[in-house]
Protein backbone atom coordinates (compact mmCIF):
# COMPACT_ATOMS: atom_id res chain seq x y z
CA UNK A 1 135.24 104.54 104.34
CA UNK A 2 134.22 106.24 107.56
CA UNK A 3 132.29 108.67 106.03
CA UNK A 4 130.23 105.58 103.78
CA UNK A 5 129.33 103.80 107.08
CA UNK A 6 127.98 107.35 108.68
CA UNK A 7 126.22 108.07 105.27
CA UNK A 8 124.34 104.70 105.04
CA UNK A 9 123.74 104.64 109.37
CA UNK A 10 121.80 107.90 108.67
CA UNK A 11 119.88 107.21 106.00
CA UNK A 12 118.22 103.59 107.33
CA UNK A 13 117.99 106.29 110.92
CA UNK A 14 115.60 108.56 108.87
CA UNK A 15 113.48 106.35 106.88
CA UNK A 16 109.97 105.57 108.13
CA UNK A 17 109.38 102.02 109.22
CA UNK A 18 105.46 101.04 107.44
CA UNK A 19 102.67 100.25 109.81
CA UNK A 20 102.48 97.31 110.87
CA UNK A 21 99.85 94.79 108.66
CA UNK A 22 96.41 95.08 110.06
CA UNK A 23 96.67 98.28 111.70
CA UNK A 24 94.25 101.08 110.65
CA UNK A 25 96.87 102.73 108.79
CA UNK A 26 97.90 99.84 106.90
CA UNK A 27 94.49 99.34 105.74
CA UNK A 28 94.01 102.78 104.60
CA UNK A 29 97.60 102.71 102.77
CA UNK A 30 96.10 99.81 100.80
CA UNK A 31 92.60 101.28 100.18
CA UNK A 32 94.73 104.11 98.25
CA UNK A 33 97.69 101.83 96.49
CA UNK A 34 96.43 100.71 93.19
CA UNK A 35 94.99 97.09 93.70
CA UNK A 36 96.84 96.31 90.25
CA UNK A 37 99.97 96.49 92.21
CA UNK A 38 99.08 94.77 95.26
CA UNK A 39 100.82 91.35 96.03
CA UNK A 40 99.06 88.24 96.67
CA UNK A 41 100.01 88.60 100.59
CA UNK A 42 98.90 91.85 100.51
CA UNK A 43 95.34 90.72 98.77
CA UNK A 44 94.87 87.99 101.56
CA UNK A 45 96.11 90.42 104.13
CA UNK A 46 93.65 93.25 103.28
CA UNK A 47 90.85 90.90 103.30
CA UNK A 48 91.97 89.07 106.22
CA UNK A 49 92.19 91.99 108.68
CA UNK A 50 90.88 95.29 106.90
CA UNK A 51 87.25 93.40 105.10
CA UNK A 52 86.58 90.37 107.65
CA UNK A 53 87.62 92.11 110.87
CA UNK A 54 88.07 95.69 112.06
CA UNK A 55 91.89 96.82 111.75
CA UNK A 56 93.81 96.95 115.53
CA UNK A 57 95.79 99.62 116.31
């Protein structure tokens, strides 16, 4: 059991967290995911912070 809790506290240490909506990286992550795939959120989001205004940092 010990060595399930170690297992599963190092993976969720070493995955990447995803910029944060609106930032300049989240915009460009979107510009290259297939808009087929993209959620409404997303679609709202993107136009919302990446078309209407320029993405914060």
């Amino acid at each position: 059991m010990k060595k399930l809790i170690i297992l599963v506290v190092a993976l969720t240490s070493l995955t990447a967290c995803a910029p944060k909506v609106g930032s300049k990286e989240w915009c460009e992550d979107m510009k290259e995911k297939d808009k087929g795939n993209w959620t409404a959120n997303e679609s709202m989001n993107f136009a919302k912070h990446c078309i209407f205004n320029e993405p914060k940092d």
